[in-house]
N, C-alpha and C. Protein backbone atom coordinates (compact mmCIF):
# COMPACT_ATOMS: atom_id res chain seq x y z
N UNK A 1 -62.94 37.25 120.35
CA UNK A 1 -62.76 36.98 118.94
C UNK A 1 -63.42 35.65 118.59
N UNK A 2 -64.11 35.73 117.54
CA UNK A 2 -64.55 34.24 117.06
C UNK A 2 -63.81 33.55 116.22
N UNK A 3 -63.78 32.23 116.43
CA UNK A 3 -63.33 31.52 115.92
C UNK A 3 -63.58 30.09 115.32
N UNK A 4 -63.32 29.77 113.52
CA UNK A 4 -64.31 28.94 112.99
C UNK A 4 -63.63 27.28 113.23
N UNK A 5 -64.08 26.83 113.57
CA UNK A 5 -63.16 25.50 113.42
C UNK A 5 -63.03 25.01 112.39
N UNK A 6 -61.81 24.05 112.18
CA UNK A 6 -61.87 23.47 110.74
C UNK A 6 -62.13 24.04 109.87
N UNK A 7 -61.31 24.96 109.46
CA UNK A 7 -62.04 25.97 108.32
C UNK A 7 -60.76 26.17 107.16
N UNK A 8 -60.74 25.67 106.64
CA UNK A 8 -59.76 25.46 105.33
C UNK A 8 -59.35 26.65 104.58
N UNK A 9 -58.17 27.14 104.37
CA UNK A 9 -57.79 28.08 103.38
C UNK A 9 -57.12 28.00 101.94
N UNK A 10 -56.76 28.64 100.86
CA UNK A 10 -55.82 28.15 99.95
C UNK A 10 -54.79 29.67 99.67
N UNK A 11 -53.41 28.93 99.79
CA UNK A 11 -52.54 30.60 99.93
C UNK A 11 -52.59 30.58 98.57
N UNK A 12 -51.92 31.16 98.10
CA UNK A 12 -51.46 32.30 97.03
C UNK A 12 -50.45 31.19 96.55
N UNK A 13 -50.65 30.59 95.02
CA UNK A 13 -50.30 29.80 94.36
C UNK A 13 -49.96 30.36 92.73
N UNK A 14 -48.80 30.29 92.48
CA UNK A 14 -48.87 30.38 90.92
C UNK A 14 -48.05 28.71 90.20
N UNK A 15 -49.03 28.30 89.24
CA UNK A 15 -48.18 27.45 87.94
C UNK A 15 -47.63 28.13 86.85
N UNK A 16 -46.69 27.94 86.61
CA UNK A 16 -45.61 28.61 85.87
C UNK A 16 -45.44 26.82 84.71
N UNK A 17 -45.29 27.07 83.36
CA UNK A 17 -44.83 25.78 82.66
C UNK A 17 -43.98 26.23 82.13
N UNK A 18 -42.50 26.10 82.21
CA UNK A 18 -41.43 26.43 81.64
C UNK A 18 -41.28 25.02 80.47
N UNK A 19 -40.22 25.31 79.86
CA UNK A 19 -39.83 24.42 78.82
C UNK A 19 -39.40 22.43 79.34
N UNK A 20 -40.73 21.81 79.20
CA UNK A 20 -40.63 20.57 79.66
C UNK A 20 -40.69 19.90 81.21
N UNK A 21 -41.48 21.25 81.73
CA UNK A 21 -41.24 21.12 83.38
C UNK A 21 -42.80 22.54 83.81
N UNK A 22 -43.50 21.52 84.52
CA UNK A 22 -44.41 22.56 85.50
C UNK A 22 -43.83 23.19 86.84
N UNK A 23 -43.19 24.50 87.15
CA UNK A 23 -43.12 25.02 88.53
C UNK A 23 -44.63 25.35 88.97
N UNK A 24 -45.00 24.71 90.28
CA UNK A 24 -45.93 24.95 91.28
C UNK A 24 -45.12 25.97 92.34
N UNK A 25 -45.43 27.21 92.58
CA UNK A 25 -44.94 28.06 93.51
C UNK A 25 -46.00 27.88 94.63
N UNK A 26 -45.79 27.96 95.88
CA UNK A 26 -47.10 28.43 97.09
C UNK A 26 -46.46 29.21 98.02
N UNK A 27 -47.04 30.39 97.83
CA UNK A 27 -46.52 31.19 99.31
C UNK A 27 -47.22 31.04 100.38
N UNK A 28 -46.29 30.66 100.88
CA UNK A 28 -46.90 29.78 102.82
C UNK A 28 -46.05 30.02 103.51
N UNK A 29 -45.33 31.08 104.29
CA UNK A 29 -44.88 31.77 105.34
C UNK A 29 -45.24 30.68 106.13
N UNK A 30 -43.83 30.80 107.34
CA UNK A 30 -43.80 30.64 108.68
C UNK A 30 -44.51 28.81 108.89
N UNK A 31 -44.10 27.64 108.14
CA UNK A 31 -43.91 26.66 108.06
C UNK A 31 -42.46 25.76 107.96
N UNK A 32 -42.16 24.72 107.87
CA UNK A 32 -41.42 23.90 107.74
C UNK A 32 -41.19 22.59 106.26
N UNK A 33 -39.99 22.55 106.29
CA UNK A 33 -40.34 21.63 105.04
C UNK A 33 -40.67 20.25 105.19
N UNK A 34 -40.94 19.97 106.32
CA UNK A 34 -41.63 18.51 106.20
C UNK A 34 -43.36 18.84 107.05
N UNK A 35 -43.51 20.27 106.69
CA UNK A 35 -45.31 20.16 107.22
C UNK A 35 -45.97 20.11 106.29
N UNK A 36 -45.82 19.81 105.37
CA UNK A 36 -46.59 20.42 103.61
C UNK A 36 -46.73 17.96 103.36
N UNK A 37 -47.33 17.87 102.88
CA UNK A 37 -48.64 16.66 102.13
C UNK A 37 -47.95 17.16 100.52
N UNK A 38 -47.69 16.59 99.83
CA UNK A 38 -47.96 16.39 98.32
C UNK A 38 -48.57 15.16 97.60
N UNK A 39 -49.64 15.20 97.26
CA UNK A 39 -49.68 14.08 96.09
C UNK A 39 -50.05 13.64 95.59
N UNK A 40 -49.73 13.30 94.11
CA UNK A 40 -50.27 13.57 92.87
C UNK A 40 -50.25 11.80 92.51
N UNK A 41 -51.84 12.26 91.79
CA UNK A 41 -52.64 10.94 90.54
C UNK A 41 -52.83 11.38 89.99
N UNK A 42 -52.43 10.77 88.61
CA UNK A 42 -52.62 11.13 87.38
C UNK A 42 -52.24 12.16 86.98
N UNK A 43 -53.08 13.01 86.99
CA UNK A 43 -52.71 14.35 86.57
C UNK A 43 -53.00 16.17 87.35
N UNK A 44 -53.65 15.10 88.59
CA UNK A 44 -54.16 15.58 90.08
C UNK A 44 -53.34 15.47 91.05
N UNK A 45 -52.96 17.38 91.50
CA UNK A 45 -51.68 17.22 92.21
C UNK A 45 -52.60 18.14 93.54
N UNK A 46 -52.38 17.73 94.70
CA UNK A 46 -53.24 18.27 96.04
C UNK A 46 -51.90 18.60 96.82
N UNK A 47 -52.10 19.82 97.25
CA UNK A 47 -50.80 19.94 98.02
C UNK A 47 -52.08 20.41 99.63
N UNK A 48 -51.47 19.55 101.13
CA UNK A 48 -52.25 19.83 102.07
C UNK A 48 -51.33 20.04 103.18
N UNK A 49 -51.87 20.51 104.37
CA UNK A 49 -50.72 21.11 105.51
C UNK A 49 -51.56 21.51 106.78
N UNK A 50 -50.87 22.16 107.62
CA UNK A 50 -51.37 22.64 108.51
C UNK A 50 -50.50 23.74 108.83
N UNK A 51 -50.56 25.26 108.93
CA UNK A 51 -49.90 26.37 109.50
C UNK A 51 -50.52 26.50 111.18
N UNK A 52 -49.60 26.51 112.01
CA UNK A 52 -50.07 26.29 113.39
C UNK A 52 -49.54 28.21 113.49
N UNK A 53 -50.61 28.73 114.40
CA UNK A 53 -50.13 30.14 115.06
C UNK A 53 -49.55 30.13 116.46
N UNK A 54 -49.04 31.29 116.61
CA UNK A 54 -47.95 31.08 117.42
C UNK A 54 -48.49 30.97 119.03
N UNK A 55 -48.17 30.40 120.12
CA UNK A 55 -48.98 30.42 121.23
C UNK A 55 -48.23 31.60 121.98
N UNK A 56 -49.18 32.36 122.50
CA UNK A 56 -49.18 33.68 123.21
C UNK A 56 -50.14 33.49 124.17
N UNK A 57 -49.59 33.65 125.39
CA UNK A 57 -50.03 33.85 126.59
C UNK A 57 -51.49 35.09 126.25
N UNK A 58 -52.43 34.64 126.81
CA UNK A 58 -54.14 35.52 126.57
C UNK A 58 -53.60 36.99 125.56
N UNK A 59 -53.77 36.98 124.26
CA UNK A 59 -53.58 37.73 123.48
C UNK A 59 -54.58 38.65 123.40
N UNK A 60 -54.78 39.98 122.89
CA UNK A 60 -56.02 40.95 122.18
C UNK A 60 -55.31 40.81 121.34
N UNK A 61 -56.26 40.46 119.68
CA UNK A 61 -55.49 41.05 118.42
C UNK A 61 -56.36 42.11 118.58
N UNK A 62 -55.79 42.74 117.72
CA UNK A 62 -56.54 44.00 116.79
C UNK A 62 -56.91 44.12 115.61
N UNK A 63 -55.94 43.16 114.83
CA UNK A 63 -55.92 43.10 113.60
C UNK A 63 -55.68 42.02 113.10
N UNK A 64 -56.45 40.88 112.41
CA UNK A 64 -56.09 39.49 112.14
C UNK A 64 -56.50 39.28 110.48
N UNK A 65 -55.72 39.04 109.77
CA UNK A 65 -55.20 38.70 108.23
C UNK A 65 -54.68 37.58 108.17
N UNK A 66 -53.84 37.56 108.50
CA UNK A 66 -52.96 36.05 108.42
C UNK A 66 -54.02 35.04 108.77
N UNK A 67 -53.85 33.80 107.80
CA UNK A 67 -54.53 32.57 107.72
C UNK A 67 -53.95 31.68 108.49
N UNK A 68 -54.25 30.79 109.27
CA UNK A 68 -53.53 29.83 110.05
C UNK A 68 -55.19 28.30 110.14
N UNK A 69 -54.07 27.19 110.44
CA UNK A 69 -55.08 26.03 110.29
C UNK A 69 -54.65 25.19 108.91
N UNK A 70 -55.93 24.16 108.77
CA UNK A 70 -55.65 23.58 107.29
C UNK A 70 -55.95 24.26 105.93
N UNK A 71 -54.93 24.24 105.40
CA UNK A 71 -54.97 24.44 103.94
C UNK A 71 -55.15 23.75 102.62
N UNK A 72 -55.56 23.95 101.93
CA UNK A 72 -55.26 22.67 100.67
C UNK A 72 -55.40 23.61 99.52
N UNK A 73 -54.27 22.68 98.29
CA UNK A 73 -54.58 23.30 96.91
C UNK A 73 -54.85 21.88 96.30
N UNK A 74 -55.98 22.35 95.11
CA UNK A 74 -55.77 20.93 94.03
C UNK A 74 -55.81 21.84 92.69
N UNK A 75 -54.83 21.16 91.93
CA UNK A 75 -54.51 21.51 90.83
C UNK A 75 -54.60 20.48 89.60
N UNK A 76 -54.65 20.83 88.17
CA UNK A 76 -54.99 19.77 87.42
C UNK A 76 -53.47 20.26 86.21
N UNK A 77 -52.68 18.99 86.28
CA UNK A 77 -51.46 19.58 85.27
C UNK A 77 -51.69 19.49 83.92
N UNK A 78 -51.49 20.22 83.46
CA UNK A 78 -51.87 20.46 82.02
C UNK A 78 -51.35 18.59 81.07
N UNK A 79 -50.68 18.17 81.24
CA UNK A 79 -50.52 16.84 80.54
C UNK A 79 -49.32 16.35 81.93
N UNK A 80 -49.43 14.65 81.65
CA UNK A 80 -48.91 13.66 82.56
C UNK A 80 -47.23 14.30 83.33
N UNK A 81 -47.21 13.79 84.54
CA UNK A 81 -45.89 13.79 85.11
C UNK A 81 -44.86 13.03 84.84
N UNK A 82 -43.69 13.17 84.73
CA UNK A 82 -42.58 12.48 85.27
C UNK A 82 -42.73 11.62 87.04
N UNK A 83 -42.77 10.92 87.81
CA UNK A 83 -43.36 11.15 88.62
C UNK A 83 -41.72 11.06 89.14
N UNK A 84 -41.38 10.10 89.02
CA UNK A 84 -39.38 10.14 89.73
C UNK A 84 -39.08 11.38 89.97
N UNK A 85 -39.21 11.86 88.70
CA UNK A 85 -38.09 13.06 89.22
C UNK A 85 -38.37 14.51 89.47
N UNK A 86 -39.96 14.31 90.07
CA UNK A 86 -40.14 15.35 90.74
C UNK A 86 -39.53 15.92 92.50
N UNK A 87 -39.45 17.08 91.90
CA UNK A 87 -38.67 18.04 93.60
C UNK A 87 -39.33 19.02 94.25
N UNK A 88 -39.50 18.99 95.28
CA UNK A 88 -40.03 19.84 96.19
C UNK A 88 -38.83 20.73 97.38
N UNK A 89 -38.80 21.89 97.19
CA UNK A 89 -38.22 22.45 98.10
C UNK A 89 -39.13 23.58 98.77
N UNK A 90 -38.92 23.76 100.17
CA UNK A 90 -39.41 25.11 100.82
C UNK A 90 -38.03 26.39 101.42
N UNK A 91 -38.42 27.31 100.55
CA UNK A 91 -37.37 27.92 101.16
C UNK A 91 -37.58 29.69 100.91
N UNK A 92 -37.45 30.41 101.65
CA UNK A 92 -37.86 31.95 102.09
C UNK A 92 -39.07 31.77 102.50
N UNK A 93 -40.30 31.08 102.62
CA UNK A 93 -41.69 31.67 102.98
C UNK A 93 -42.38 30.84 101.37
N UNK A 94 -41.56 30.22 100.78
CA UNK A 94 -42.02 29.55 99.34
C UNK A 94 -42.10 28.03 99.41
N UNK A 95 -43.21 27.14 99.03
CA UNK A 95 -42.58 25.96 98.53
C UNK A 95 -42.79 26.00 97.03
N UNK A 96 -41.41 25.36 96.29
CA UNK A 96 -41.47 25.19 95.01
C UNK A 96 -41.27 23.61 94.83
N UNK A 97 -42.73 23.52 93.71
CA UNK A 97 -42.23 21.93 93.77
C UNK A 97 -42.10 21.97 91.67
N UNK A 98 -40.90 21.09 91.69
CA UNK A 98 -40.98 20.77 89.97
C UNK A 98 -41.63 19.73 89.41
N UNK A 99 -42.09 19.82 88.53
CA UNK A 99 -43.04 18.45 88.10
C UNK A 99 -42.40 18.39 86.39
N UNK A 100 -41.37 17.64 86.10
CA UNK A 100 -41.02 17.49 85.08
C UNK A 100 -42.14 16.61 83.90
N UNK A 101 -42.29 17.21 82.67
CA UNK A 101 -43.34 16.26 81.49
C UNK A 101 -42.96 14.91 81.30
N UNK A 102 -43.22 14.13 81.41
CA UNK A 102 -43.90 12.59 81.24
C UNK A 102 -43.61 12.71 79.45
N UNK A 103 -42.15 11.73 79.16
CA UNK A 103 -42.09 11.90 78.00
C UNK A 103 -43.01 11.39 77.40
N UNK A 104 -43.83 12.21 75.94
CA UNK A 104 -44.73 11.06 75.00
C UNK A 104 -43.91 10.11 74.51
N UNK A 105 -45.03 8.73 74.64
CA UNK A 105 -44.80 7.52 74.50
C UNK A 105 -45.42 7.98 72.84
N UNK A 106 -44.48 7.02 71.95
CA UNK A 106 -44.08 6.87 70.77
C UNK A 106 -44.96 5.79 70.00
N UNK A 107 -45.56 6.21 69.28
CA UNK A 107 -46.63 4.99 68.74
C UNK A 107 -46.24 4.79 67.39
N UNK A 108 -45.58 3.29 67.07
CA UNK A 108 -44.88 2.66 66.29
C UNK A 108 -45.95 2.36 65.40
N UNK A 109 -46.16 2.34 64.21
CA UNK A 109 -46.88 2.28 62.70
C UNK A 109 -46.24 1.47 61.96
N UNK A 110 -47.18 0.33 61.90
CA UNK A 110 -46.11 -0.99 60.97
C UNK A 110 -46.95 -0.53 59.47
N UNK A 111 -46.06 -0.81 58.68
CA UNK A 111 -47.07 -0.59 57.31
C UNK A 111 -47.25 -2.08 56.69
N UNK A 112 -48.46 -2.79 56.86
CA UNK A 112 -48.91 -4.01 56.36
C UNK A 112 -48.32 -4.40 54.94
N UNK A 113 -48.64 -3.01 54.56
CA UNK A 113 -48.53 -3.09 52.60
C UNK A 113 -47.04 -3.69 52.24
N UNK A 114 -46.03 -3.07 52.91
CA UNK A 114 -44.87 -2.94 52.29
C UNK A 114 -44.25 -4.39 52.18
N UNK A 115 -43.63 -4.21 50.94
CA UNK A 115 -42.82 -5.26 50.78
C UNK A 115 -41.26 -5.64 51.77
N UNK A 116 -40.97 -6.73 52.48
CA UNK A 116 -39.84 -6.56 53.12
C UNK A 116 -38.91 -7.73 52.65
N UNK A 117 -38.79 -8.23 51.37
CA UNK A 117 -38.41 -8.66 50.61
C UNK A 117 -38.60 -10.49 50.48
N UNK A 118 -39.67 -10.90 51.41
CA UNK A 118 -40.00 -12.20 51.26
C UNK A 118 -41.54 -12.54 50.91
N UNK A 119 -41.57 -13.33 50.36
CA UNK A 119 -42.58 -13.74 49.38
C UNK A 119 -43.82 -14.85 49.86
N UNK A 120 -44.73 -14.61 49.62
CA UNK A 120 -46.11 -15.25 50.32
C UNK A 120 -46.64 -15.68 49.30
N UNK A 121 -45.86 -15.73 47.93
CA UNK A 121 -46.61 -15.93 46.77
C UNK A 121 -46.37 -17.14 46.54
């Protein structure tokens, strides 16, 4: 069987934007929750890892599908993070990470004109 070195994959990812919060889903079977890399600038979120295959004494496959090695996703979030209070969990063969919205900052409008009842005259 040949085999490529260093050869990068990306699993099966959906973004979901629910109400005030991005879910990042990745289906990545047969990992751990501290093998998964997250992390996000700006508005650039890279999730990276390594899926190791299983060691078997001199194997024949027959049939090889499953991806194993390094992986990476980069994703671009539709507007800024919360960055605190984002969560990451892995759990069935899933990691879900939440990326809550980055409240808009509020841009205060002084009105020059108005009178505020003291006098320059």
């Amino acid at each position: 069987m040949l085999r490529r070195a260093n050869r990068q994959f990306t699993p099966p990812t959906d973004v979901i934007e629910l109400d005030g919060k991005v879910v990042v889903v990745v289906e990545i079977a047969g990992m751990g929750a501290g093998d998964f890399n997250i992390m996000l600038q700006n508005r650039s979120l890279t999730i990276t890892g390594v899926r190791k295959r299983m060691d078997l004494d001199h194997p024949a496959y027959h049939q090889v599908e499953i991806n194993y090695g390094e992986f990476r996703i980069d994703l671009t979030l539709p507007w800024s993070a919360q960055k605190e209070m984002i969560s990451a969990y892995y759990q069935h063969g899933f990691l879900i990470i939440e990326i809550p919205r980055k409240p808009v900052e509020q841009v205060r409008i002084v009105d020059l004109n108005a009178k505020d009842g003291t006098s320059n005259e």
